[in-house]
N, C-alpha and C. Protein backbone atom coordinates (compact mmCIF):
# COMPACT_ATOMS: atom_id res chain seq x y z
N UNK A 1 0.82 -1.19 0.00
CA UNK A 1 0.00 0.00 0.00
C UNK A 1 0.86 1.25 0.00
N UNK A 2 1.80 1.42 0.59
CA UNK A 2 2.64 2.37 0.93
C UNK A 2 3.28 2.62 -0.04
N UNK A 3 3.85 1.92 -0.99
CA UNK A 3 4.38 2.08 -2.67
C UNK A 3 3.59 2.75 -3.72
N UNK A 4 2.48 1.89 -3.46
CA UNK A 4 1.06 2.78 -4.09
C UNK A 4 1.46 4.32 -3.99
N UNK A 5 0.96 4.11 -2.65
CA UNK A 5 0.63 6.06 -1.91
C UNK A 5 1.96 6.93 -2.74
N UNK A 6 3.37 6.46 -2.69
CA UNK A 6 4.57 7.29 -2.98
C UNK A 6 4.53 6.89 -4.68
N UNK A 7 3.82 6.04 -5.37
CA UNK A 7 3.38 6.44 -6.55
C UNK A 7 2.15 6.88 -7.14
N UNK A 8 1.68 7.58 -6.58
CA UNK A 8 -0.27 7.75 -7.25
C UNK A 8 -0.06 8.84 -7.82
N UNK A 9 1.18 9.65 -8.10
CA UNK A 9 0.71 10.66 -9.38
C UNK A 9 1.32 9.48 -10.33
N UNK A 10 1.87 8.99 -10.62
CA UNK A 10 1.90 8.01 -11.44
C UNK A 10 1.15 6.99 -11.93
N UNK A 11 0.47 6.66 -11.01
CA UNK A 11 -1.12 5.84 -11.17
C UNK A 11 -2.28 6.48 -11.66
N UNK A 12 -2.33 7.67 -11.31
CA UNK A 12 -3.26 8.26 -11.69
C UNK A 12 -3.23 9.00 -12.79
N UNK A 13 -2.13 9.43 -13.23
CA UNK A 13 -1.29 9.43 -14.76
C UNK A 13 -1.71 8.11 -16.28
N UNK A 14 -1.44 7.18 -16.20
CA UNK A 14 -1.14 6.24 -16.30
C UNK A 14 -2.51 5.42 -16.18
N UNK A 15 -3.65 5.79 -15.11
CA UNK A 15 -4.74 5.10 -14.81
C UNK A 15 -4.89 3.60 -14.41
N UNK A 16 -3.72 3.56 -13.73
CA UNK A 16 -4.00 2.07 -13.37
C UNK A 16 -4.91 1.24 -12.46
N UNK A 17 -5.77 1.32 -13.19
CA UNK A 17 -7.73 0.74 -12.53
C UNK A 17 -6.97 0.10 -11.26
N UNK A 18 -6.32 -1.19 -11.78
CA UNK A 18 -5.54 -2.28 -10.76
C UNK A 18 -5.42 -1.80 -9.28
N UNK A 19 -4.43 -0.62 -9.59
CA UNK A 19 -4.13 -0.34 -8.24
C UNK A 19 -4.77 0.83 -7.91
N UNK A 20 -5.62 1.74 -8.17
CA UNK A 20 -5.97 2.66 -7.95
C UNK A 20 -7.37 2.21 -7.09
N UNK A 21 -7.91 1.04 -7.84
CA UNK A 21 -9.23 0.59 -7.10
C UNK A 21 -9.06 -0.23 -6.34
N UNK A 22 -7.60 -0.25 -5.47
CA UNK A 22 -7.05 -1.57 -4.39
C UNK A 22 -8.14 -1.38 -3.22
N UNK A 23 -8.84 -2.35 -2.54
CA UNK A 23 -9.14 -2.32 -1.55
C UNK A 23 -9.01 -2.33 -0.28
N UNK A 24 -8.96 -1.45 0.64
CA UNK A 24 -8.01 -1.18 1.49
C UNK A 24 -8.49 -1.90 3.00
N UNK A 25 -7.97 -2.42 3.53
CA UNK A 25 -8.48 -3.47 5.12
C UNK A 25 -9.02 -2.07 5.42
N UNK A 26 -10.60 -2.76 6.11
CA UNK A 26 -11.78 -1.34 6.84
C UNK A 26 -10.57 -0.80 8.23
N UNK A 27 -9.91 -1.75 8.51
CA UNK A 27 -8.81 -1.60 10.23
C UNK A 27 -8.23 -0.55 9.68
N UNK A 28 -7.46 -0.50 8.30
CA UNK A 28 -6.23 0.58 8.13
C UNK A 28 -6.83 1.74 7.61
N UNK A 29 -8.66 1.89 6.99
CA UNK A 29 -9.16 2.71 6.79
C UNK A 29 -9.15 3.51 8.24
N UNK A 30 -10.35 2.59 8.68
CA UNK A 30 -10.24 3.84 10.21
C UNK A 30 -9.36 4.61 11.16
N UNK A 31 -7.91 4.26 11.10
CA UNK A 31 -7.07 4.53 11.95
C UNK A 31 -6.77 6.02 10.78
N UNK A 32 -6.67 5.45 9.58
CA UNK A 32 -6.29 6.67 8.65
C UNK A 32 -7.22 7.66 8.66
N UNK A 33 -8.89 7.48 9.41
CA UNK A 33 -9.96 8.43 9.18
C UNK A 33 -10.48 8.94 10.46
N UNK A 34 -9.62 8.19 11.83
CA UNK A 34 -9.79 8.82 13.08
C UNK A 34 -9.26 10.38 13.20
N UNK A 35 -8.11 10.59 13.16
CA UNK A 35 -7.65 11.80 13.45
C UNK A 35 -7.92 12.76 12.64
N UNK A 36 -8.62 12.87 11.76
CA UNK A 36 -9.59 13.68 10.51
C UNK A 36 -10.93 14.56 11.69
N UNK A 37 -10.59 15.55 11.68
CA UNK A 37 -12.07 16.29 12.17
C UNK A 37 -13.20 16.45 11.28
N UNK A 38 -13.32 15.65 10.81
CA UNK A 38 -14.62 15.71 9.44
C UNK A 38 -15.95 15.57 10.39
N UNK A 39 -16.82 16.37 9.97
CA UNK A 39 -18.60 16.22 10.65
C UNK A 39 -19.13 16.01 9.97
N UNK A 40 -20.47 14.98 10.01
CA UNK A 40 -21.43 14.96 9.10
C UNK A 40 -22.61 15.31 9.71
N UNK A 41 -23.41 15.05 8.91
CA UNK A 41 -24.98 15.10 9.62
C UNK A 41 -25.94 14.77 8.95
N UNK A 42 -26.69 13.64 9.21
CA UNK A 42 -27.69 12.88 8.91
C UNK A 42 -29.19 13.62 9.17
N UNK A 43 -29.73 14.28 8.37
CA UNK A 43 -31.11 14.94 8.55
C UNK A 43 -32.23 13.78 8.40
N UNK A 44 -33.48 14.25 8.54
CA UNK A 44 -34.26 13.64 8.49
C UNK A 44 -34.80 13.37 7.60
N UNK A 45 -34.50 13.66 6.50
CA UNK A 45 -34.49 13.17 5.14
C UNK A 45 -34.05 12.06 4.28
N UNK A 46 -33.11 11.72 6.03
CA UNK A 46 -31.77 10.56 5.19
C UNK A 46 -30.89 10.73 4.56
N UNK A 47 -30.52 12.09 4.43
CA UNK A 47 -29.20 12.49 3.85
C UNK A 47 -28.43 12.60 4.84
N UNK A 48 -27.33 12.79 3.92
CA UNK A 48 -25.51 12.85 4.92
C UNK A 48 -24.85 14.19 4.65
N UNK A 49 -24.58 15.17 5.23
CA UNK A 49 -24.32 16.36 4.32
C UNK A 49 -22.84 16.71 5.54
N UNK A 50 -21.87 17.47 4.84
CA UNK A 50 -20.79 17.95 5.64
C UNK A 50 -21.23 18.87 6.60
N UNK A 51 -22.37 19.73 6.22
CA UNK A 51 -23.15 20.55 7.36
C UNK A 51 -24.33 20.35 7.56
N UNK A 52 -24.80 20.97 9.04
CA UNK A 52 -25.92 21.13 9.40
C UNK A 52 -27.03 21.88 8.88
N UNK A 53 -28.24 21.10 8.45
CA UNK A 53 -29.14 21.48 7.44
C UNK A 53 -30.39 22.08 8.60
N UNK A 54 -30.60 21.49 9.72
CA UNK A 54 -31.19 21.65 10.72
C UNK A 54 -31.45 21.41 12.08
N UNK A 55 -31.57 22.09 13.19
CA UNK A 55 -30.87 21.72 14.42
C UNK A 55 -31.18 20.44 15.24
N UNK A 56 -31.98 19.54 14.44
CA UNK A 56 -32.59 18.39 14.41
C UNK A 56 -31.52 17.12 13.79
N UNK A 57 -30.70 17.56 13.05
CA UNK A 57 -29.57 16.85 12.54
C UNK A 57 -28.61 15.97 13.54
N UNK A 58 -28.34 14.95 13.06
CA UNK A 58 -27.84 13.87 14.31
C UNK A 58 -26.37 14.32 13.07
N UNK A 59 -25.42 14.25 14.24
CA UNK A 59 -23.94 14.66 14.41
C UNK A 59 -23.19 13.41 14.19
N UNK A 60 -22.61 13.02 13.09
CA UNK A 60 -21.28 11.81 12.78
C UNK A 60 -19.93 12.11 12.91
N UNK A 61 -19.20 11.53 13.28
CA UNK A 61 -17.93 11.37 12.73
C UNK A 61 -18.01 10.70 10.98
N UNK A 62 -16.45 11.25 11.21
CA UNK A 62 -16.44 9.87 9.43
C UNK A 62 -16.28 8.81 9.71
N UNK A 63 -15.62 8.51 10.87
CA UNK A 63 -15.32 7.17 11.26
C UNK A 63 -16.83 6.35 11.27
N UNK A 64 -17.95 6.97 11.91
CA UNK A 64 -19.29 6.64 12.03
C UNK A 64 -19.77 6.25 11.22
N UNK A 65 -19.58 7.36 9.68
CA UNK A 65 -20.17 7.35 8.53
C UNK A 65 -19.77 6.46 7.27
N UNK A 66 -18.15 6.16 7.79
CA UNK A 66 -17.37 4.79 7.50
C UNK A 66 -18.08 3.49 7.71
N UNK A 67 -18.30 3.44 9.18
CA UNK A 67 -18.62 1.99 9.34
C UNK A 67 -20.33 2.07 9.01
N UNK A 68 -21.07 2.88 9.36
CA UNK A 68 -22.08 2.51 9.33
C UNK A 68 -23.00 2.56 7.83
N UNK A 69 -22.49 3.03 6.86
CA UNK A 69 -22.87 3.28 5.10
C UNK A 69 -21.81 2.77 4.27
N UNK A 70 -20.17 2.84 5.07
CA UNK A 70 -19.32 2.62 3.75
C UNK A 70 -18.45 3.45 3.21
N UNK A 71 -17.56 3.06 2.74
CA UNK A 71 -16.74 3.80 2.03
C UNK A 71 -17.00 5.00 0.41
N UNK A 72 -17.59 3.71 -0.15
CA UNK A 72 -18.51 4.54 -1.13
C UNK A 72 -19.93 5.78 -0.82
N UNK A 73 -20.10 5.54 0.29
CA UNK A 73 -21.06 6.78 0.38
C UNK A 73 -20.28 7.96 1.24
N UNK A 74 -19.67 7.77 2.12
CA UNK A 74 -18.10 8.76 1.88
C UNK A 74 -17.94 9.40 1.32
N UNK A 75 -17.09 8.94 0.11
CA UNK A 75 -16.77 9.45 -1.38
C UNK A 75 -18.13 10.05 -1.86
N UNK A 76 -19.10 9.58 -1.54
CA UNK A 76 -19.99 10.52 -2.78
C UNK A 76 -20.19 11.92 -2.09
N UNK A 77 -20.45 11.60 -0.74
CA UNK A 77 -20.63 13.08 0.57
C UNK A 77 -19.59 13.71 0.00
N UNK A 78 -17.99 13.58 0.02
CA UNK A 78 -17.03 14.56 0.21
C UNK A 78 -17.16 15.07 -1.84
N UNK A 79 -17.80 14.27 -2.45
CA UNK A 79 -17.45 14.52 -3.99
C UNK A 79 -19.34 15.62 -4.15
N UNK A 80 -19.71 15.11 -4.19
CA UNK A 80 -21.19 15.64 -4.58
C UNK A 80 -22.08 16.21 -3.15
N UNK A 81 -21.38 16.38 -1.91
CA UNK A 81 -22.24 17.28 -0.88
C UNK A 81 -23.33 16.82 0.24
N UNK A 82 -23.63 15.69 -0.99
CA UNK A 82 -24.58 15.18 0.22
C UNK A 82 -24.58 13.61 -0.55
N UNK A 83 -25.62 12.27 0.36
CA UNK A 83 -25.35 10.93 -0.19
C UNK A 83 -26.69 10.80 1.13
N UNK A 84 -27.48 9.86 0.52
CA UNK A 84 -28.66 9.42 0.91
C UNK A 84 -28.12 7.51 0.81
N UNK A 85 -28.15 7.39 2.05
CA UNK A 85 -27.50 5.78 1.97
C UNK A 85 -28.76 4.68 1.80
């Protein structure tokens, strides 16, 4: 993994699906997504949004939003704003 990381402008150059879409142990995700101050917030709508939409909004970590939706709905929150799991 660590070879990866000190080559990914090269991977990502290059596009190497292979290693770019490596799957990473959920253990070495979270330790890498604990010390991250990221907030989410789950409205009552069922969305996930980086902010608070209303003071009714239940408060995540990412680590939370990790284990409990996934990695891929993650990525869609931090890419597109919000992710309805």
């Amino acid at each position: 993994m660590g070879a990866y990381f000190q080559q990914f402008t090269e991977l990502v150059d290059t596009q190497d699906r292979q290693k770019l879409d490596f799957e990473l142990p959920a253990d070495f995700v979270r330790k890498c997504l604990a010390p991250l101050r990221l907030r989410f917030y789950l409205g009552k709508d069922g969305h996930i949004r980086p902010r608070r939409k209303s003071l009714f909004d239940k408060k995540l970590t990412v680590v939370q939003v990790f284990d409990r939706f996934g990695g891929e709905v993650l990525e869609e929150i931090l890419e597109y704003g919000s992710r309805k799991p």
